[in-house]
PDB file of N, CA and C in Angstrom:
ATOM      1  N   UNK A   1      -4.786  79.211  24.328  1.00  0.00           N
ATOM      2  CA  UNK A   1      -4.665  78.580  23.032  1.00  0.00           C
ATOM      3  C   UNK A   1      -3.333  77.832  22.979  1.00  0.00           C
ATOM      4  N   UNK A   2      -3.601  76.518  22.545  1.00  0.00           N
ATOM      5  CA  UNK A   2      -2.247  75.415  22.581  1.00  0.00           C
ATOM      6  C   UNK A   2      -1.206  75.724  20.831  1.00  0.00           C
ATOM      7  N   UNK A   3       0.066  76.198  21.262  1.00  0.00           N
ATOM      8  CA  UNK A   3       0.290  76.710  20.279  1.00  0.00           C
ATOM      9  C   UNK A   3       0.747  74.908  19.095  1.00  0.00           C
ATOM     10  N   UNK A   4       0.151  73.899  19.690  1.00  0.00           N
ATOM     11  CA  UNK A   4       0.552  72.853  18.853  1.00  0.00           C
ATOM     12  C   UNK A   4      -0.696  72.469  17.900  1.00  0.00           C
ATOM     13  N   UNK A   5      -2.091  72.970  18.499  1.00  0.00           N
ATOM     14  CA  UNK A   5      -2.897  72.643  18.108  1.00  0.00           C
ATOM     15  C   UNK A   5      -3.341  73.730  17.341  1.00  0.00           C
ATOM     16  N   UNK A   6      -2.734  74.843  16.488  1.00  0.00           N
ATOM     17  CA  UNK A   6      -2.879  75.894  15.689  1.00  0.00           C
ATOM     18  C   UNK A   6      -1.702  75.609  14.297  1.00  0.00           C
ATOM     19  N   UNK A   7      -0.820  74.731  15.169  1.00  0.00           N
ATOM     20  CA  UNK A   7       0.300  74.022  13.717  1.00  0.00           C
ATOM     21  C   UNK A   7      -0.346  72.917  13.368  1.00  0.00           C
ATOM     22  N   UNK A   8      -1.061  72.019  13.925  1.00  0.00           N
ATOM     23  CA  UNK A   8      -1.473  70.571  13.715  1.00  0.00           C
ATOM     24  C   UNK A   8      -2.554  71.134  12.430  1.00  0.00           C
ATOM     25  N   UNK A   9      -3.294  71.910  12.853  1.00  0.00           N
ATOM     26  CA  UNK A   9      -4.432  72.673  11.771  1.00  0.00           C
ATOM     27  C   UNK A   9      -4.211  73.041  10.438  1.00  0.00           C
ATOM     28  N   UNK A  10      -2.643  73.761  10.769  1.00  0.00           N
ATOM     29  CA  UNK A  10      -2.327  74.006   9.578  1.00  0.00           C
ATOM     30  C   UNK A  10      -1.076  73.832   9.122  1.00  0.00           C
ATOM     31  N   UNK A  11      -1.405  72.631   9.172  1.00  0.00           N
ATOM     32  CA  UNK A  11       0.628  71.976   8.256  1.00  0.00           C
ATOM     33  C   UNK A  11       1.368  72.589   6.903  1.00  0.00           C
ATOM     34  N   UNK A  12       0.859  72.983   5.997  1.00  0.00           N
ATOM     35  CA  UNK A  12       1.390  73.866   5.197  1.00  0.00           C
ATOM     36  C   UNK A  12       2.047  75.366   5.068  1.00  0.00           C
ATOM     37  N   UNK A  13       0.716  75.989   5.930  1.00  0.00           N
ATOM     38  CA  UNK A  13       1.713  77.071   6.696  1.00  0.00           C
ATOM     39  C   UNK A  13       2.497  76.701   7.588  1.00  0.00           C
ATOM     40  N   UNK A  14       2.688  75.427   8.119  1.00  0.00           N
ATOM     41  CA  UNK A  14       3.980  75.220   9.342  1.00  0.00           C
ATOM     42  C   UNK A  14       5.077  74.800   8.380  1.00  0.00           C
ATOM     43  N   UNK A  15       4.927  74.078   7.578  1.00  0.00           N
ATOM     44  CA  UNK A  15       5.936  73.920   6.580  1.00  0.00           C
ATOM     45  C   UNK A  15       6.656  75.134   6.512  1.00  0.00           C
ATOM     46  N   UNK A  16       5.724  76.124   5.538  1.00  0.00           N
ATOM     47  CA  UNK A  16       6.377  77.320   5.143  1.00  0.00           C
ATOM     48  C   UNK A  16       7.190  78.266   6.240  1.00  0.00           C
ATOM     49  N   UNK A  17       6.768  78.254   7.515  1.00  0.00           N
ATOM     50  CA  UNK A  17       6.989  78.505   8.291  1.00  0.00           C
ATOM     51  C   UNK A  17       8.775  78.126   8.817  1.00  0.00           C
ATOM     52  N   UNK A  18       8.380  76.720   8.897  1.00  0.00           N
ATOM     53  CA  UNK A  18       9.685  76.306   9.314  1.00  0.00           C
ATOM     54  C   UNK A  18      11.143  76.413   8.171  1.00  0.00           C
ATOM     55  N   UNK A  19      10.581  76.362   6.732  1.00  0.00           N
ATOM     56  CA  UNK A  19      11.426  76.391   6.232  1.00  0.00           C
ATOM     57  C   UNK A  19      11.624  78.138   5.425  1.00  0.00           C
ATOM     58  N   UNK A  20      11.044  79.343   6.333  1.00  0.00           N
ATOM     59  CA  UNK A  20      11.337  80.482   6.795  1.00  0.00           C
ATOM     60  C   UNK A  20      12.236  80.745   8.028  1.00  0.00           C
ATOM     61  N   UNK A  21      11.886  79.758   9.153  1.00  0.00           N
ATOM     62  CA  UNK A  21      13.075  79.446  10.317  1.00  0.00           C
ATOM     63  C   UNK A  21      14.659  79.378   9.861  1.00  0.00           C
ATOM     64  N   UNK A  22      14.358  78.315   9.074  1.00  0.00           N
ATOM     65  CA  UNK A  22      15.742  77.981   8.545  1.00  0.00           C
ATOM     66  C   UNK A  22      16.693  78.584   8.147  1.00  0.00           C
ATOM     67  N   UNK A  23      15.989  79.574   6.797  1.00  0.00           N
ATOM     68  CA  UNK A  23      16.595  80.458   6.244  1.00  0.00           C
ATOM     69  C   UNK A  23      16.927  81.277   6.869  1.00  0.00           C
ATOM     70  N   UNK A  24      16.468  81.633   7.985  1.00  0.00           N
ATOM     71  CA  UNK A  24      17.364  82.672   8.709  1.00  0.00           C
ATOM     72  C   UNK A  24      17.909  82.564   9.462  1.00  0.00           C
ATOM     73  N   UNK A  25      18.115  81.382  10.032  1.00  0.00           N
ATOM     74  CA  UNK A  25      18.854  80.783  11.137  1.00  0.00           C
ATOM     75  C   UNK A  25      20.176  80.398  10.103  1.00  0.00           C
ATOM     76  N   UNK A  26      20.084  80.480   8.448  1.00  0.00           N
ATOM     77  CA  UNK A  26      21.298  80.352   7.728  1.00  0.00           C
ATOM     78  C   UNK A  26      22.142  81.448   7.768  1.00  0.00           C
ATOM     79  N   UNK A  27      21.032  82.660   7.125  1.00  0.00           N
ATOM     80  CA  UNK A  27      21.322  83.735   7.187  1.00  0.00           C
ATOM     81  C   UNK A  27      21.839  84.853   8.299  1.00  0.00           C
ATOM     82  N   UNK A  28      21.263  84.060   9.378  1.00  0.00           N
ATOM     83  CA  UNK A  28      22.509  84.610  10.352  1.00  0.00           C
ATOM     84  C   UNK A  28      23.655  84.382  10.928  1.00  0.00           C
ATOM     85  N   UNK A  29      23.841  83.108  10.696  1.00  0.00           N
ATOM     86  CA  UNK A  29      25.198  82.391  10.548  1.00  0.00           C
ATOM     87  C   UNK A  29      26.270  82.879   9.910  1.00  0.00           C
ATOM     88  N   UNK A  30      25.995  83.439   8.395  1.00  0.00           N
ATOM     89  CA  UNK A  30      26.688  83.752   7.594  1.00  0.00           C
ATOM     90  C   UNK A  30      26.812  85.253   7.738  1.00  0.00           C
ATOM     91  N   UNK A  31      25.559  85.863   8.559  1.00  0.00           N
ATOM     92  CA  UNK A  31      25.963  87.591   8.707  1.00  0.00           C
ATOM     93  C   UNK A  31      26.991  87.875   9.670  1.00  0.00           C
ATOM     94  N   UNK A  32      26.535  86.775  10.865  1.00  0.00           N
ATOM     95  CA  UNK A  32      27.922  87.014  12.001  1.00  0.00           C
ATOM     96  C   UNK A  32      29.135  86.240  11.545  1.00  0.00           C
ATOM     97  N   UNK A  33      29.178  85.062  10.332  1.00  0.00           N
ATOM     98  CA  UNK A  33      30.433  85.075  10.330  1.00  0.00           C
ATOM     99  C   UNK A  33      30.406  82.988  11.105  1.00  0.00           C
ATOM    100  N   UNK A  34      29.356  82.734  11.420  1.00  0.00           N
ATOM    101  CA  UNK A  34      29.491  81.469  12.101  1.00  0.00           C
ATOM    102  C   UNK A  34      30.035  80.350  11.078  1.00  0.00           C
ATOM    103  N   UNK A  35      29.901  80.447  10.038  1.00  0.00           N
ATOM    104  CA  UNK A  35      30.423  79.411   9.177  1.00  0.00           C
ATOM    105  C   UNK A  35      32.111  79.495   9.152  1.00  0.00           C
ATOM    106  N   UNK A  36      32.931  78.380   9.545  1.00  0.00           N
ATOM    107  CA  UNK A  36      34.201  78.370   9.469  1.00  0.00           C
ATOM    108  C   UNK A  36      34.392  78.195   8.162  1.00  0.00           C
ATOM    109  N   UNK A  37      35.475  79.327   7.681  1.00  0.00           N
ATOM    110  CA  UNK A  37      35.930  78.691   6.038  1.00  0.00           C
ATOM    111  C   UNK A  37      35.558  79.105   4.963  1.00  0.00           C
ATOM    112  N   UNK A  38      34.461  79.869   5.183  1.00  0.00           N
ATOM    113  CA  UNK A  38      33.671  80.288   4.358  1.00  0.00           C
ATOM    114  C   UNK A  38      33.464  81.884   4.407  1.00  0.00           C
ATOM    115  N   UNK A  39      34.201  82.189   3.431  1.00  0.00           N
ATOM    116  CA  UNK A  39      34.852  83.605   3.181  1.00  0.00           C
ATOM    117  C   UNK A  39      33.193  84.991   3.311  1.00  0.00           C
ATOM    118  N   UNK A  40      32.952  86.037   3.616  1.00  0.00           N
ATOM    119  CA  UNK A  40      31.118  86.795   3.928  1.00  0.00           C
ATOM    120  C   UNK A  40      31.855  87.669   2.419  1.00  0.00           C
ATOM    121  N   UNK A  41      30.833  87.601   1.814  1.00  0.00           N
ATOM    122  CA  UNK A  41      31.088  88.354   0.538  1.00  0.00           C
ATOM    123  C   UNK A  41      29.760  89.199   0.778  1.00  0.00           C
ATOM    124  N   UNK A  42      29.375  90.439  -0.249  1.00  0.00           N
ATOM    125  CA  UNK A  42      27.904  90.998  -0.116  1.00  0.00           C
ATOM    126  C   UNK A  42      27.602  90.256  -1.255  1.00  0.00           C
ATOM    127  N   UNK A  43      27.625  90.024  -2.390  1.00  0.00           N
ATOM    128  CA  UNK A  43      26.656  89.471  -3.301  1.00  0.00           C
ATOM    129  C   UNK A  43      26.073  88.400  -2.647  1.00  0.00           C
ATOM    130  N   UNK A  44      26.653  87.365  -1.906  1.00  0.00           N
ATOM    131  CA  UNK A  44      26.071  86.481  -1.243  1.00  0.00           C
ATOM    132  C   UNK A  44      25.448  86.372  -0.198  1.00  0.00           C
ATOM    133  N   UNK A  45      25.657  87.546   0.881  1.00  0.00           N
ATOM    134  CA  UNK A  45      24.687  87.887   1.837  1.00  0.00           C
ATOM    135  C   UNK A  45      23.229  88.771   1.490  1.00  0.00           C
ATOM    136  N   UNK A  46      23.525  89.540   0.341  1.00  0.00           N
ATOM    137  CA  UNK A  46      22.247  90.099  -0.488  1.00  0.00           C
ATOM    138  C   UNK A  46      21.539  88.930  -0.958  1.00  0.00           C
ATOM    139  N   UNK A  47      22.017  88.174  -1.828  1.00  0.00           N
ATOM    140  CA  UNK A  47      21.345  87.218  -1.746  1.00  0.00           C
ATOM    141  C   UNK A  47      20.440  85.926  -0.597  1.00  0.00           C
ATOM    142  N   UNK A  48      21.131  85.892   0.364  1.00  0.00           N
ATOM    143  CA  UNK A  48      20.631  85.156   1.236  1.00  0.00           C
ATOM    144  C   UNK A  48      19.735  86.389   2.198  1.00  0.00           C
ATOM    145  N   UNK A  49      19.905  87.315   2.163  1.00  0.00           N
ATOM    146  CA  UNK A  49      18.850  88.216   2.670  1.00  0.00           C
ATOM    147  C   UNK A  49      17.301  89.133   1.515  1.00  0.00           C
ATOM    148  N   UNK A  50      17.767  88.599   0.410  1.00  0.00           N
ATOM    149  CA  UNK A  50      16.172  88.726  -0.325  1.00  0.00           C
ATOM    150  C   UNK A  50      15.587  87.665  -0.330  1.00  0.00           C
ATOM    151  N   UNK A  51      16.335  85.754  -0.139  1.00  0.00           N
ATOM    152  CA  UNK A  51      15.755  84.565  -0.453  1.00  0.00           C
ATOM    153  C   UNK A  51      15.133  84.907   0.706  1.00  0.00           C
ATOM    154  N   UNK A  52      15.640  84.764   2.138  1.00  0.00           N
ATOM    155  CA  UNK A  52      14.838  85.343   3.283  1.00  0.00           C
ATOM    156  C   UNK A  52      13.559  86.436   3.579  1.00  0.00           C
ATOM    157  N   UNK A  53      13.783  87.098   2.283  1.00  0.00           N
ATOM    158  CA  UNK A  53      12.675  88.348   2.742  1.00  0.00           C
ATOM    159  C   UNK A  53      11.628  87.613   2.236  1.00  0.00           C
ATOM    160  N   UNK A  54      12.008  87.682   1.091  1.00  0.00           N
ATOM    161  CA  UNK A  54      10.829  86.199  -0.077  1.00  0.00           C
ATOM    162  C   UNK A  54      10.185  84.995   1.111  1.00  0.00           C
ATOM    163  N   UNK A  55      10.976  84.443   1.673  1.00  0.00           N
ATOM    164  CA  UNK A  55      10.070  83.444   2.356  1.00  0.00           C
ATOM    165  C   UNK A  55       8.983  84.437   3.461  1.00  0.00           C
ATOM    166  N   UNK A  56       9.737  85.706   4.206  1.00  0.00           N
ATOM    167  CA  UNK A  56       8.611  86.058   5.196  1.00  0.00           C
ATOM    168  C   UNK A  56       7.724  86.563   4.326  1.00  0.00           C
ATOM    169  N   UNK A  57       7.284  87.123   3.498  1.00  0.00           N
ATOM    170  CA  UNK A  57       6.481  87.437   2.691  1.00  0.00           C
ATOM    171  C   UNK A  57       5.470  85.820   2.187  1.00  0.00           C
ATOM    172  N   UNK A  58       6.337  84.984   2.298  1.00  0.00           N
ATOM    173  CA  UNK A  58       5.339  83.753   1.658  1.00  0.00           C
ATOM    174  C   UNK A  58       4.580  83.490   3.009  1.00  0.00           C
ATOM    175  N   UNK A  59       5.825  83.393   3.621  1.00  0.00           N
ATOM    176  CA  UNK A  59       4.667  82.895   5.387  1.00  0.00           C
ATOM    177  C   UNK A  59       3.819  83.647   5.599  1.00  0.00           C
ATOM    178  N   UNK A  60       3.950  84.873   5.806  1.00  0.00           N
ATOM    179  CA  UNK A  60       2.692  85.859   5.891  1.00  0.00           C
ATOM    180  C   UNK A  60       1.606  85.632   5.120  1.00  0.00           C
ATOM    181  N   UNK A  61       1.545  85.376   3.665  1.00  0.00           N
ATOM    182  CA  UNK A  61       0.669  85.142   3.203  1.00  0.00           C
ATOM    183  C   UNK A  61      -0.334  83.933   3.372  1.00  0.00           C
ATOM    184  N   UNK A  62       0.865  82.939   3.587  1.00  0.00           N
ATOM    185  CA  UNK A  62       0.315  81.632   3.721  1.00  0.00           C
ATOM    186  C   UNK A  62      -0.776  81.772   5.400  1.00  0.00           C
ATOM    187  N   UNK A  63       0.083  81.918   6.169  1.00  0.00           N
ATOM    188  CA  UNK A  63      -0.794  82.231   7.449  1.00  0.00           C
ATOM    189  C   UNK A  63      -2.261  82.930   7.453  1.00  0.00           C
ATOM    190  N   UNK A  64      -1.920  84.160   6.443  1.00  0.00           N
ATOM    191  CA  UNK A  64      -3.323  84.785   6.688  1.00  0.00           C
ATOM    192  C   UNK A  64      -4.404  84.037   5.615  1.00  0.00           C
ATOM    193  N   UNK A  65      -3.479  83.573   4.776  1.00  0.00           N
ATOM    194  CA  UNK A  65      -4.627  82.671   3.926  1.00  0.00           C
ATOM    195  C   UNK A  65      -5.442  81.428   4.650  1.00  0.00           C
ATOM    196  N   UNK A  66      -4.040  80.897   5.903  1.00  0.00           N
ATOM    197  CA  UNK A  66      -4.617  80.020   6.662  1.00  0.00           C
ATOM    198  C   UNK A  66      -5.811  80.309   7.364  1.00  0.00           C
ATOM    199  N   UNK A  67      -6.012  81.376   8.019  1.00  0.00           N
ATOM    200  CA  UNK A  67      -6.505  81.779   8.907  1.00  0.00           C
ATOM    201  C   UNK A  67      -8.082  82.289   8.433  1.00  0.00           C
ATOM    202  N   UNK A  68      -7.922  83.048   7.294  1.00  0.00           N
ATOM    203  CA  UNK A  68      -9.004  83.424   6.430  1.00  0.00           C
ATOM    204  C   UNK A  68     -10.111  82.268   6.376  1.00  0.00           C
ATOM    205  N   UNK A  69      -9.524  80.981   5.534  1.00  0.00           N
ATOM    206  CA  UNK A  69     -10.182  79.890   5.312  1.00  0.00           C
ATOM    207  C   UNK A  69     -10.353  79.395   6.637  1.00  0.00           C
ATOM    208  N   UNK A  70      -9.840  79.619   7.512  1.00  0.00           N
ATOM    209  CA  UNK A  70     -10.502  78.790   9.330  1.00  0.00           C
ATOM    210  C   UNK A  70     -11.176  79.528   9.068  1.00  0.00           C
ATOM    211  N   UNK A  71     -12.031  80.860   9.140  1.00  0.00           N
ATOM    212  CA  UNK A  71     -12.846  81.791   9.533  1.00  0.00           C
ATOM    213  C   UNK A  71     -14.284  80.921   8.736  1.00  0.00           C
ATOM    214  N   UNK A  72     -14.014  80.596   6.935  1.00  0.00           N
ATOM    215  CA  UNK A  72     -15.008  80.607   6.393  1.00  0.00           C
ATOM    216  C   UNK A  72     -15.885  79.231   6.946  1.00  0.00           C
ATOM    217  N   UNK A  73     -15.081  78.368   7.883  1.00  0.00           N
ATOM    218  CA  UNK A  73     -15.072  77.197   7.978  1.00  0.00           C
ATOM    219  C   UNK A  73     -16.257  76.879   9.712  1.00  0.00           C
ATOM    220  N   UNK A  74     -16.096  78.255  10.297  1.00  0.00           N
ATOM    221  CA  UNK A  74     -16.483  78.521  11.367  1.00  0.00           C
ATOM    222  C   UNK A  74     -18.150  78.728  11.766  1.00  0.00           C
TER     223      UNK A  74
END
C-alpha cells in the first residue's frame, strides 16, 4: 500500500493530520527548551500540551471517520 495514495484519498484527514505534526513538533521545541529567548514556564507548556492532546484526539477521529466512509463506499 502506497502511503501517498491513502493521503491523496483523504485530504482532510491529511490536513488534520499535518497540522497535529506541527503542534508537536512546537511542542517539543519548547519542552526541550529549543526556542532561544523564550523563557519554559508550566502554564504554557500545559497549555501547548492539551492544544496537542486536542488535535490527536481530532486526528483520530477524523481518520477513523475517514476510513469508515471508504468502507461504505466499497
Amino acid at each position: 500500500m502506497d502511503p501517498r495514495t491513502v493521503f491523496n484519498k483523504h485530504p482532510y484527514a491529511t490536513m488534520v493530520t499535518a497540522v497535529f505534526l506541527f503542534s508537536l513538533l512546537i511542542t517539543a521545541f519548547y519542552f526541550f527548551g529549543l526556542y532561544p529567548g523564550v523563557p519554559e514556564t508550566q502554564p504554557k507548556l500545559d497549555r501547548l500540551l492539551t492544544i496537542t492532546v486536542i488535535l490527536f484526539v481530532a486526528t483520530s477521529v477524523t481518520w477513523i471517520t475517514a476510513i469508515i466512509l471508504r468502507w461504505d463506499t466499497i
